[in-house]
Protein backbone atom coordinates (compact mmCIF):
# COMPACT_ATOMS: atom_id res chain seq x y z
CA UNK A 1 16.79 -176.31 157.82
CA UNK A 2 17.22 -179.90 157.35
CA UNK A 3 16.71 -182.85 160.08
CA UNK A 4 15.17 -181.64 163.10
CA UNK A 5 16.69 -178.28 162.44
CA UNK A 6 19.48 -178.52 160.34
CA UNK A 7 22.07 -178.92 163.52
CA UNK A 8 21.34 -175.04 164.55
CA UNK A 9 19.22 -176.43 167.62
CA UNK A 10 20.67 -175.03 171.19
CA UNK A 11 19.75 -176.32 174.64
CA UNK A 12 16.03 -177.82 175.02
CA UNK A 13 13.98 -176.49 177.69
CA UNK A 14 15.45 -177.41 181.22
CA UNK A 15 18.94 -176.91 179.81
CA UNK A 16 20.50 -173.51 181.62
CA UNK A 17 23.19 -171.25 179.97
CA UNK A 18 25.77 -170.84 183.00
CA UNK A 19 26.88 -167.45 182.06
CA UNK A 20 23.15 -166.08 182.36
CA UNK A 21 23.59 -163.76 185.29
CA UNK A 22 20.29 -163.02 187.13
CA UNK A 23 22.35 -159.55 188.30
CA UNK A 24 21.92 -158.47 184.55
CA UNK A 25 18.31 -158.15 184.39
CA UNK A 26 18.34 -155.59 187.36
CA UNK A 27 21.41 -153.78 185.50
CA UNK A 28 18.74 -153.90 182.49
CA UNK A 29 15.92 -152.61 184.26
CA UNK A 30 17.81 -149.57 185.62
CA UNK A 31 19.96 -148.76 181.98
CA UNK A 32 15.80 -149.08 180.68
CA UNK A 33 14.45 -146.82 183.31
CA UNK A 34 16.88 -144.12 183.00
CA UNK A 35 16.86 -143.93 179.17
CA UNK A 36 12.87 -143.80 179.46
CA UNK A 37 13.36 -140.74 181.83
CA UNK A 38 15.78 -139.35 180.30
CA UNK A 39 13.99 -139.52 176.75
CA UNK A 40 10.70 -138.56 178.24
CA UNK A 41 10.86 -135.11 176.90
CA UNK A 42 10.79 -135.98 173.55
CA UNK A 43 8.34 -139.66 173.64
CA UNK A 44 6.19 -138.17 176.03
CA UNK A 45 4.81 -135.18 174.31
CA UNK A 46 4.70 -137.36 171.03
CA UNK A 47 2.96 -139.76 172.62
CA UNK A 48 -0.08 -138.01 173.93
CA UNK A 49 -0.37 -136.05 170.45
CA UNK A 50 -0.44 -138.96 168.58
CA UNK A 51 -3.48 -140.56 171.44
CA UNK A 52 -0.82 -143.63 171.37
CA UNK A 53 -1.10 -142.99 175.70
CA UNK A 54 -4.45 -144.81 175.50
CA UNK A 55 -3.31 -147.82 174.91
CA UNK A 56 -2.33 -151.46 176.49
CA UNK A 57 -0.74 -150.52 179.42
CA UNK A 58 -1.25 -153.60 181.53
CA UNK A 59 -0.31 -155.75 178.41
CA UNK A 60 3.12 -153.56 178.02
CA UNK A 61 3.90 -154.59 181.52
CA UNK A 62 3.34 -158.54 180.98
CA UNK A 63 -0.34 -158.87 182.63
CA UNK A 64 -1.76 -161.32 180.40
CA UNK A 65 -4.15 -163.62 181.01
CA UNK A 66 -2.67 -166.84 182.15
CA UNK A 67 -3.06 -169.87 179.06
CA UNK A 68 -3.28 -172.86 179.70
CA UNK A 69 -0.45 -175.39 179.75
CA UNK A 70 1.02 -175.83 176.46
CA UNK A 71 -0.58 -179.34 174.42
CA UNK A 72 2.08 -182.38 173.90
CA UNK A 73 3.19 -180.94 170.70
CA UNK A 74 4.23 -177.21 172.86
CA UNK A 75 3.79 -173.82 172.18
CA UNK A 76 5.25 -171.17 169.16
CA UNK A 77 5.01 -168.29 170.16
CA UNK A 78 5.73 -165.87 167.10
CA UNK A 79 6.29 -162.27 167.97
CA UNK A 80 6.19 -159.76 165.11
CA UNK A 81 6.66 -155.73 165.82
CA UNK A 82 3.95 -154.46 163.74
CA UNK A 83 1.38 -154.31 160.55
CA UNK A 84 3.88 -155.70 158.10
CA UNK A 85 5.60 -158.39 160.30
CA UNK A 86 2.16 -159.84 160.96
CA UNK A 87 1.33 -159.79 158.03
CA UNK A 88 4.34 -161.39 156.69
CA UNK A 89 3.96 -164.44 158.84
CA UNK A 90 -0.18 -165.57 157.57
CA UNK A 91 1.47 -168.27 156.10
CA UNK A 92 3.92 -169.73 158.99
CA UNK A 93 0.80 -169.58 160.98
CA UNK A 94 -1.36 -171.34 158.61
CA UNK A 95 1.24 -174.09 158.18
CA UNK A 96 1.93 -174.40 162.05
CA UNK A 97 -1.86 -174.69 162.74
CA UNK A 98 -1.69 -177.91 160.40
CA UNK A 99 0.89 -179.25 163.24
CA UNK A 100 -1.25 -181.57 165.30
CA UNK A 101 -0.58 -181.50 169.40
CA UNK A 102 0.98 -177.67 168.82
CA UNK A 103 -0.28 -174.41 170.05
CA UNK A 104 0.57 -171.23 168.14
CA UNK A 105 0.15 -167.80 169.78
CA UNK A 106 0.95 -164.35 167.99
CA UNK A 107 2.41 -161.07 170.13
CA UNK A 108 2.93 -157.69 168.98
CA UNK A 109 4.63 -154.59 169.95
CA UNK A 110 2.39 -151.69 168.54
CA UNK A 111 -1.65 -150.97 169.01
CA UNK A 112 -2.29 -151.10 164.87
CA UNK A 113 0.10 -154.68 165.35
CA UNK A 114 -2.56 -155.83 168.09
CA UNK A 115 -5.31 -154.73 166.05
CA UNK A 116 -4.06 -156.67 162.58
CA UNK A 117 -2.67 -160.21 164.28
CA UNK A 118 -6.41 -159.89 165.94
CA UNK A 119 -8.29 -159.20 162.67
CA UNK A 120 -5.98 -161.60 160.81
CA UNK A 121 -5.67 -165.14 163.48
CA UNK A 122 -7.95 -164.02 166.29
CA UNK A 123 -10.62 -166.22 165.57
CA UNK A 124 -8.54 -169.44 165.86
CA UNK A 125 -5.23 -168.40 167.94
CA UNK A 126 -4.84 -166.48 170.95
CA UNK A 127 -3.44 -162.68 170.53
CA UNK A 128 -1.23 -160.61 172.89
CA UNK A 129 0.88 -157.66 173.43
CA UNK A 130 4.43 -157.84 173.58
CA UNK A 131 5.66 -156.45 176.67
CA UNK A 132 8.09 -153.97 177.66
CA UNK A 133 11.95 -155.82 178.37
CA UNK A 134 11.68 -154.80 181.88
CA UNK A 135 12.39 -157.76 184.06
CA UNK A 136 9.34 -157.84 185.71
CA UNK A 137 7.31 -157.61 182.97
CA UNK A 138 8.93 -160.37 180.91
CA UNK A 139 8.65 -162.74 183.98
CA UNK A 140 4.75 -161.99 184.10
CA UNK A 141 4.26 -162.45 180.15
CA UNK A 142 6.51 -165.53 180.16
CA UNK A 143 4.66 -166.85 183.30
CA UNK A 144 1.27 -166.34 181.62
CA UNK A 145 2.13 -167.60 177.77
CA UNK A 146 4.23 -170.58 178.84
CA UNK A 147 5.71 -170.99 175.47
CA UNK A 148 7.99 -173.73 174.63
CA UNK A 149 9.55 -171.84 171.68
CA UNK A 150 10.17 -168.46 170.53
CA UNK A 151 10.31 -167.33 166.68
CA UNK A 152 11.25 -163.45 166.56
CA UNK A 153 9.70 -162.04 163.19
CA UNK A 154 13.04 -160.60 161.42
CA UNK A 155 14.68 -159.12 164.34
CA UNK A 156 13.78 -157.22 167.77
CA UNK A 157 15.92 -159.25 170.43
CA UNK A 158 15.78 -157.78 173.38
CA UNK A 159 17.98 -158.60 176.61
CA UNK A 160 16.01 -159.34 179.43
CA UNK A 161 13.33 -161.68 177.07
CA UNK A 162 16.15 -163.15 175.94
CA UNK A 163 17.89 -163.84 179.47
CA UNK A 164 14.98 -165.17 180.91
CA UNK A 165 14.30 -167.32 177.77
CA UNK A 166 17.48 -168.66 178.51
CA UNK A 167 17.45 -169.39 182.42
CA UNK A 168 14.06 -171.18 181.66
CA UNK A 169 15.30 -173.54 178.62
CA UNK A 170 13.01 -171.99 176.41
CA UNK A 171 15.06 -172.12 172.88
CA UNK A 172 14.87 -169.06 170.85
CA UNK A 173 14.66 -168.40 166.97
CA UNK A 174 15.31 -165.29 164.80
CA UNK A 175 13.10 -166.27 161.52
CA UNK A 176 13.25 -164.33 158.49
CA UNK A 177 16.05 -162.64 159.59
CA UNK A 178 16.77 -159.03 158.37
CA UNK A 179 19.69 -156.87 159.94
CA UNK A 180 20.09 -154.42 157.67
CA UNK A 181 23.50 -152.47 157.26
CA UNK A 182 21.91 -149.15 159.56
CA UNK A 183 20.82 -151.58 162.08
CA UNK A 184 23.97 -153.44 162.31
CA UNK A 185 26.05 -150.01 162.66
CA UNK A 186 23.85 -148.71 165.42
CA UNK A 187 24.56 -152.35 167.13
CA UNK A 188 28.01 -152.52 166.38
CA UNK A 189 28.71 -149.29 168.77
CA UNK A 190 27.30 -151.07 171.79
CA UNK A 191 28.71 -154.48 170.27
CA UNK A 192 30.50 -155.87 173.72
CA UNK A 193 26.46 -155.03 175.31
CA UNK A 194 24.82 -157.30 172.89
CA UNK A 195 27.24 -160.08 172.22
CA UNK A 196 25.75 -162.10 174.80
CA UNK A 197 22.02 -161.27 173.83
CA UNK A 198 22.77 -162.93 170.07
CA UNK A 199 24.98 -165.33 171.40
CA UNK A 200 21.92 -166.96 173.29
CA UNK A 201 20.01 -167.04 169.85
CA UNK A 202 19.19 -170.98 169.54
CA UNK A 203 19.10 -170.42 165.99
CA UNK A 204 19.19 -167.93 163.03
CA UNK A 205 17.37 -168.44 159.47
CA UNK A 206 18.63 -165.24 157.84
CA UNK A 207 16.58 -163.55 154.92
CA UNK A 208 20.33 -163.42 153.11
CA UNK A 209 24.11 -163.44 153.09
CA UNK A 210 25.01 -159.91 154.49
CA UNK A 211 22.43 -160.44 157.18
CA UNK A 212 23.66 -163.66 158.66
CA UNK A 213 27.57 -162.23 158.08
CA UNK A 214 25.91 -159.37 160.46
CA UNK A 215 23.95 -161.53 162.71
CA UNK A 216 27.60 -163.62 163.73
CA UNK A 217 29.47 -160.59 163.63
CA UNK A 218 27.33 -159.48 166.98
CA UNK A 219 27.71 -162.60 168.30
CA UNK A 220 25.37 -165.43 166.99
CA UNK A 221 27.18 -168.62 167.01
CA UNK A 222 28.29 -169.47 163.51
CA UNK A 223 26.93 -172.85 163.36
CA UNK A 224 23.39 -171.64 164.37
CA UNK A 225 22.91 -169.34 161.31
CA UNK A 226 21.55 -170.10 157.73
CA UNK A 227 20.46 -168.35 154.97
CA UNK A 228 16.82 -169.12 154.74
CA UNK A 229 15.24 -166.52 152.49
CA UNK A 230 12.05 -164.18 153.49
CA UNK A 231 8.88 -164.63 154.65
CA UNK A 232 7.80 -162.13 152.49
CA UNK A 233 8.30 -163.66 149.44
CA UNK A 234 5.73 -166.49 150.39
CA UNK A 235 3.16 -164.71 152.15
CA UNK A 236 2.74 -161.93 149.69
CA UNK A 237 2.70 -164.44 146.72
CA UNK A 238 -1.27 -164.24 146.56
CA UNK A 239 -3.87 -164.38 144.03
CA UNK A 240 -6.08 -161.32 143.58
CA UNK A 241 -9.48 -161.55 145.08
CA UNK A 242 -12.45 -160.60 145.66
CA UNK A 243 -11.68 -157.78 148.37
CA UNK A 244 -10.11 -155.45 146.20
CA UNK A 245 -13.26 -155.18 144.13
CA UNK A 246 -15.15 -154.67 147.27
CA UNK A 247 -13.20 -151.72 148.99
CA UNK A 248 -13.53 -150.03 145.37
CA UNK A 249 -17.26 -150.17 145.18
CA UNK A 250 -17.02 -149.11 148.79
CA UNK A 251 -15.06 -146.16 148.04
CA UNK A 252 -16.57 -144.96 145.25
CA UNK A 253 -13.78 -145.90 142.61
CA UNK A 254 -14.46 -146.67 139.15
CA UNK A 255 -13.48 -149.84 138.04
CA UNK A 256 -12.89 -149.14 134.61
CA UNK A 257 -10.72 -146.47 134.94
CA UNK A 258 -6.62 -146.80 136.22
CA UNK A 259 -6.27 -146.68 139.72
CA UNK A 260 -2.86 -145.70 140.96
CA UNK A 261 -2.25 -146.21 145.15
CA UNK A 262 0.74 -145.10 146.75
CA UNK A 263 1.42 -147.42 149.62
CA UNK A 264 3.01 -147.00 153.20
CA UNK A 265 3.24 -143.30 151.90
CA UNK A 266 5.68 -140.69 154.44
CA UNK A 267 4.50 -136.74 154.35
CA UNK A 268 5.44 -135.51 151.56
CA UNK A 269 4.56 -138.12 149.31
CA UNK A 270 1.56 -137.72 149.38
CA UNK A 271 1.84 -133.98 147.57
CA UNK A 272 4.12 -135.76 145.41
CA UNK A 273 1.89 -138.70 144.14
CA UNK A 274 -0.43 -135.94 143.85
CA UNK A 275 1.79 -133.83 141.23
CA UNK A 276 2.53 -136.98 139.42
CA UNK A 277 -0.69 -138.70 138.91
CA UNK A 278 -1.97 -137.73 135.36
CA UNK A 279 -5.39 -136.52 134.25
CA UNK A 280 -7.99 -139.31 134.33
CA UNK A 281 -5.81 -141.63 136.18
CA UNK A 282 -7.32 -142.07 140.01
CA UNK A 283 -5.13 -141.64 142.81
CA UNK A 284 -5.57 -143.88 146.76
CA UNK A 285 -3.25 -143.21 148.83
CA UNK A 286 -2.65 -145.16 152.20
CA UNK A 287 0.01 -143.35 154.86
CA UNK A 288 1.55 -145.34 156.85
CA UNK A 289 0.88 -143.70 160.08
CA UNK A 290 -2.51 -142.80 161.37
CA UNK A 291 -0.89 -139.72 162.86
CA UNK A 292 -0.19 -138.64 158.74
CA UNK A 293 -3.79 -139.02 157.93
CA UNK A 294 -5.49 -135.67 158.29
CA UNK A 295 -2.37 -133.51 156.35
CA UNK A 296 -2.82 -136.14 153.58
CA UNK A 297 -6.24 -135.65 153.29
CA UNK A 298 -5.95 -132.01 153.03
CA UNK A 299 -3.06 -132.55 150.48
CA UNK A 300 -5.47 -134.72 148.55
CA UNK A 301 -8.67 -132.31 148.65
CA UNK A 302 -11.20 -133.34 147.17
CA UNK A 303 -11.45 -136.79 148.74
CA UNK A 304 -12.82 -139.42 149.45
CA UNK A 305 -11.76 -141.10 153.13
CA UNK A 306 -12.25 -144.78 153.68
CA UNK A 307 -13.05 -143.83 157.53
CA UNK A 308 -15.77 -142.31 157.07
CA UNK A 309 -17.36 -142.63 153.83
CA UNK A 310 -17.51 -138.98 153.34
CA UNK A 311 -16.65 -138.05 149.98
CA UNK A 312 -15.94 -134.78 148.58
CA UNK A 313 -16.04 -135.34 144.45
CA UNK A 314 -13.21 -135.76 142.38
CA UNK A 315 -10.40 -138.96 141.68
CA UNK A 316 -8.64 -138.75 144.70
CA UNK A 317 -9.16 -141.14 147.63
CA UNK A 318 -7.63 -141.21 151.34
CA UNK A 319 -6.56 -145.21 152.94
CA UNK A 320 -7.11 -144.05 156.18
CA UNK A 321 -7.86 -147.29 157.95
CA UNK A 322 -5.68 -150.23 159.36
CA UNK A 323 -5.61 -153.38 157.31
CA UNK A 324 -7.06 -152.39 154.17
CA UNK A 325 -3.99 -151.68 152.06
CA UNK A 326 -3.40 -155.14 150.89
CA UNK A 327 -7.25 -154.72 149.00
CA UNK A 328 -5.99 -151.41 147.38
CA UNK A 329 -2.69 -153.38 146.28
CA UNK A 330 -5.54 -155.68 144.51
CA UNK A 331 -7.08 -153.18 142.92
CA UNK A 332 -4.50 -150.85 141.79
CA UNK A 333 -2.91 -150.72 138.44
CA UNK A 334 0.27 -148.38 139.57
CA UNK A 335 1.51 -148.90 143.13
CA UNK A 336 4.19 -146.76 144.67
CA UNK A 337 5.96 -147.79 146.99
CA UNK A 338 6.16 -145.21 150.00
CA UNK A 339 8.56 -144.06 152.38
CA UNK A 340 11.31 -144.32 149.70
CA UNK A 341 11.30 -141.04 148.54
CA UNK A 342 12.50 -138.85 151.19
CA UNK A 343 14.62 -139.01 154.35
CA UNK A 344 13.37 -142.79 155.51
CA UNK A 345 14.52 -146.12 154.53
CA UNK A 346 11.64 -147.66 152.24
CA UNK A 347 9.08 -150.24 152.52
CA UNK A 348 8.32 -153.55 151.22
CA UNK A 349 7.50 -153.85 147.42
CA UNK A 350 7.11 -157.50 147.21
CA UNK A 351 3.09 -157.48 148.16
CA UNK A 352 2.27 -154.86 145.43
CA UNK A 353 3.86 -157.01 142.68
CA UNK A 354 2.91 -160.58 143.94
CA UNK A 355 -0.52 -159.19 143.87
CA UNK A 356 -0.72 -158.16 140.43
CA UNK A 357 0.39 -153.96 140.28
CA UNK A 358 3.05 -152.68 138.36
CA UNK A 359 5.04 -151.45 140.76
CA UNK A 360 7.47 -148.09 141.44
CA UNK A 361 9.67 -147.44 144.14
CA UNK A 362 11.73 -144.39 145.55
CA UNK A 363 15.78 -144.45 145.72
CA UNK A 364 15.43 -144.33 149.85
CA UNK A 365 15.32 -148.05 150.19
CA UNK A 366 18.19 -149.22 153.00
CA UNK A 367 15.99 -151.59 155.00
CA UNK A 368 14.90 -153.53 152.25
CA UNK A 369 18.16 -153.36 149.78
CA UNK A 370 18.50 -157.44 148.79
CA UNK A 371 14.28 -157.26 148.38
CA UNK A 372 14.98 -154.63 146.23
CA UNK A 373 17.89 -155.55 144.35
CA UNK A 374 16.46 -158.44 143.66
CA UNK A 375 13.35 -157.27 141.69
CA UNK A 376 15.32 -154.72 140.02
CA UNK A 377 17.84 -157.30 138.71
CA UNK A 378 14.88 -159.28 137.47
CA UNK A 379 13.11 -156.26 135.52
CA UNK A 380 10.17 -156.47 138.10
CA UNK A 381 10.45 -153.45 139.45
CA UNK A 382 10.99 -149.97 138.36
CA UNK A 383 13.13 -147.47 141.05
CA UNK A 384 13.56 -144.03 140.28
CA UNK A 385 14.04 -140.60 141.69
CA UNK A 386 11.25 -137.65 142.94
CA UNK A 387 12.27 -136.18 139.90
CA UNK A 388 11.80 -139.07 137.44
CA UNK A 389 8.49 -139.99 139.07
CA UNK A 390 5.94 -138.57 136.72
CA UNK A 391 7.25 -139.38 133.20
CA UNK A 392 7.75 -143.12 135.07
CA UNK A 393 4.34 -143.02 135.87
CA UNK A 394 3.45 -141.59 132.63
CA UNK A 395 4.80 -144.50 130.51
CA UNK A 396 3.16 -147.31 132.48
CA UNK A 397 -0.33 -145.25 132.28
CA UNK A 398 -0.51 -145.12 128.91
CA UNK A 399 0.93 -148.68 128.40
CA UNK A 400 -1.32 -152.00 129.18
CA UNK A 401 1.74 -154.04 128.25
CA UNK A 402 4.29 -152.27 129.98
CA UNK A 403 2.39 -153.01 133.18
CA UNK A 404 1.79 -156.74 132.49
CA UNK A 405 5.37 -157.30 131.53
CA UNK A 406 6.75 -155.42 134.43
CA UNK A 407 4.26 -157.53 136.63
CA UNK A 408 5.39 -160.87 135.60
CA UNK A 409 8.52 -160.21 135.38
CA UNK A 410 8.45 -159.49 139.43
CA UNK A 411 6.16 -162.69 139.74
CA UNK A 412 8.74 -164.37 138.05
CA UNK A 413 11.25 -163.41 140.94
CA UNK A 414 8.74 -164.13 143.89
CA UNK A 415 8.35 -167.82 142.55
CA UNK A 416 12.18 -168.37 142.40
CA UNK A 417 12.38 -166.97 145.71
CA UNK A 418 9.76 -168.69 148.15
CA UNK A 419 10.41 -171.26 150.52
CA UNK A 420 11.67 -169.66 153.55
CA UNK A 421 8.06 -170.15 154.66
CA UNK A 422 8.30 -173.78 155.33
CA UNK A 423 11.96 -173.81 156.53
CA UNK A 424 10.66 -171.62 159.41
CA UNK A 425 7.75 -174.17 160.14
CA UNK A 426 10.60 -176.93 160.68
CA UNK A 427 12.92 -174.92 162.22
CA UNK A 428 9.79 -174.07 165.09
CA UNK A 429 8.03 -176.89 165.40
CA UNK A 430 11.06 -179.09 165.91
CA UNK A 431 12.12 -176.46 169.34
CA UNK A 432 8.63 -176.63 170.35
CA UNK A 433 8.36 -180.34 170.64
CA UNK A 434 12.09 -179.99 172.50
C-alpha cells in the first residue's frame, strides 16, 4: 500500500461520518426481518434438514464474551465467511501476530468456518462468530470485540456493521478483494441501497482490475482502492508435508499407487470423477458440503469414509470431514477442481497446484475467472469440459512428466503472483494503531 497505507486511510477512530443516519439501522432491521419471514419457507425447512438449526445462536445475535480492551498497538479484527476465506488468510495472521502491542481476532459466518479458524489460530488468538447485521446484534458484538480495525476477507459488507463501524470511528478494510461480475450485477440492481455502505469502506486492496473498477462503480471512493493481488496466492504457496502422508496411511491408501482427489466436489461430480477415474488409479473425493456426504458415498460404493474409518474394499475413498482437504491436495497426484462442472461457479485451484498436484478444472468457473485465467495463460492448469474429462485425465495418468511440467508451470505463476499477503498486513496494522 505504501506509507502508512498508501493515502487510502479514512477517518481514525473518534472521527464520525455526518451522513451516518442512526434512522437507517432500524430501516435495516425491519427490510432484514421481513425478508427472513418472508424467505422462511424455503431457509427454514433447509435448515433443519441439513441439522444447521443447532448451531450458534447466541453468537449470531452478537453475545460474545466481552475481551478485554484492545493493547497499545489495537485490535484487527479479520472476518472471513467460511472454510476457504480462513484458510486463505493463515498467513496475514501469522504476519500480524509478529506485530508487537497488536491483538488479532478471527470471526466467521458459518459453523464449519467456526470450526476451521478454531482448529487453525485457536490456540493463540481468540475465535468468534460473526453475527447477524441486525442492529442489535452488531452493537453487542462490536461492544464485546472492541476492535480498532476491520479487514473483511474478499467481500461480505454488510450495512448495519458497516454503519456502526462508522458512527464509532472504527476504519474499515475490504482485503483481498473479489467482486466478481455475478456479484456486481446482483448489486448493481439495488445500487442507490448500497452506495453508501461502500462509500464508508476506509479502504479497498482489490484482488484485480475488474474488481476494483466494480468496487468504485458501487460507490467506493476512487482514491481508497488499489489493486493488491490475492491472498490466495500466498497462503496456498506451501511446501508438501508430512500430513498428507499421514491421512493416507490413515485411510488406507496406497502410497505407491496414483491417487486422484476431486476437491470442493458439487453432486454430480462425484458420479462423474467416478466414470473418469481409470483402472488402478485411486479415487478421494472431498464434497464440499457435509449435507452432500452420504449420496457421495453411495455414488462411490465401495468406500472408504474418513469419518469413520469404516472401509468397504476397493480404490475409492470418501473426504467426509472438515479441514482435511488441504492433506489430500498433498497427497494427490490428479486434483479436480469441483463445483466447476455443473450449474455453480467453481472453486479455488490455486491450493491444489501450489501444493504440488497436477491440476484440472471444470468450464463453470465465474467466481474465480482472473485466478483462473491466470493459470491457464501460464500452462499451469488444464480446464476442460464433462465431456473431455476422462481422456484429460487419461493423459496425465499415464504421464509422470506431463504432471511435473503442468505443476511447475502453475508454481511458476503463484511465485510471480504473491505479495498481496504483506500489503494487507500494512494496510491493517497501520488502521489499527489509528
Amino acid at each position: 500500500m505504501g506509507g502508512a497505507c498508501g493515502g487510502v486511510c479514512g477517518p481514525r477512530r473518534g472521527a464520525h461520518w455526518p451522513y451516518t443516519l442512526p434512522a437507517m439501522s432500524l430501516i435495516v432491521d425491519v427490510v432484514l426481518g421481513l425478508a427472513a419471514v418472508g424467505a422462511a419457507p424455503v431457509w427454514l425447512p433447509r435448515m433443519l434438514i441439513r441439522g444447521r438449526h443447532r448451531t450458534d445462536w447466541r453468537g449470531r445475535f452478537g453475545r460474545q464474551a466481552a475481551l478485554p480492551p484492545p493493547p497499545p498497538g489495537g485490535r484487527v479484527l479479520l472476518h472471513a465467511v467460511s472454510v476457504g476465506e480462513v484458510g486463505s488468510i493463515r498467513g496475514l495472521v501469522d504476519l500480524l501476530a509478529q506485530v508487537p502491542d497488536l491483538d488479532v481476532v478471527i470471526a466467521s459466518t458459518t459453523d464449519t468456518g467456526v470450526a476451521h479458524a478454531q482448529t487453525l489460530f485457536g490456540a493463540q488468538h481468540t475465535v468468534v462468530r460473526w453475527p447477524l447485521d441486525f442492529s442489535g446484534a452488531v452493537r453487542r458484538f462490536l461492544n464485546a470485540v472492541q476492535p480498532t480495525a476491520l479487514g473483511l476477507v474478499e467481500l461480505e459488507v454488510w450495512p448495519n456493521m458497516m454503519s456502526m463501524c462508522s458512527r464509532r470511528g472504527i476504519p474499515v478494510a475490504v482485503v483481498s478483494g473479489r467482486l466478481s461480475a455475478r456479484s456486481y450485477r446482483r448489486y448493481r440492481w439495488i445500487r442507490p441501497f448500497v452506495r453508501g455502505m461502500f462509500r464508508r469502506l476506509t479502504a479497498v486492496a482489490a484482488q484485480h482490475a475488474d474488481a476494483a473498477a466494480r468496487f468504485v462503480a458501487l460507490g467506493a471512493r476512487p482514491d481508497r482502492v488499489e489493486v493488491s493481488g490475492s491472498m490466495k496466492w500466498d497462503s496456498a504457496a506451501a511446501p508438501r508435508g508430512a500430513e498428507g502422508g499421514a491421512l493416507a496411511e490413515a485411510m488406507g491408501i496406497d502410497p505407491d499407487r496414483l491417487l486422484m482427489v476431486g476437491g470442493s466436489t458439487a453432486p454430480g461430480e462425484d458420479e462423474l470423477l467416478r466414470d473418469a477415474c481409470p483402472p488402478g488409479a485411486q479415487l478421494l473425493v472431498a464434497p464440499r458440503r457435509p449435507e452432500w456426504w452420504p449420496a457421495a458415498a453411495q455414488t462411490l460404493s465401495p468406500c472408504t469414509r474418513r469419518s469413520t474409518g469404516s472401509s468397504e474394499g476397493g480404490d475409492r475413498f470418501l473426504l467426509d470431514t472438515i479441514g482435511d482437504l488441504s492433506d489430500a491436495y498433498d497427497r494427490a497426484d490428479i486434483v479436480v477442481v469441483g463445483r466447476s462442472f455443473g450449474a455453480l461457479h467453481g472453486s479455488d485451484p490455486i491450493e491444489p497446484v501450489a501444493r504440488g498436484a497436477a491440476t484440472i478444472i471444470g468450464p463453470a468457473v465465474s467466481d474465480f475467472e482472473d485466478v483462473v485465467d491466470a493459470l491457464v495463460a501460464g500452462g499451469g492448469l488444464v480446464q476442460c469440459s464433462a465431456e473431455a474429462l476422462p481422456d484429460v485425465v487419461a493423459r496425465l495418468c499415464s504421464s509422470e512428466d506431463a504432471r511435473r511440467e503442468l505443476v511447475a508451470k502453475g508454481q511458476a505463476v503463484i511465485r510471480s503472483r504473491q505479495g498481496a499477503t504483506s500489503r494487507a498486513c500494512e494496510l491493517l496494522c497501520s488502521l489499527a494503531a489509528g
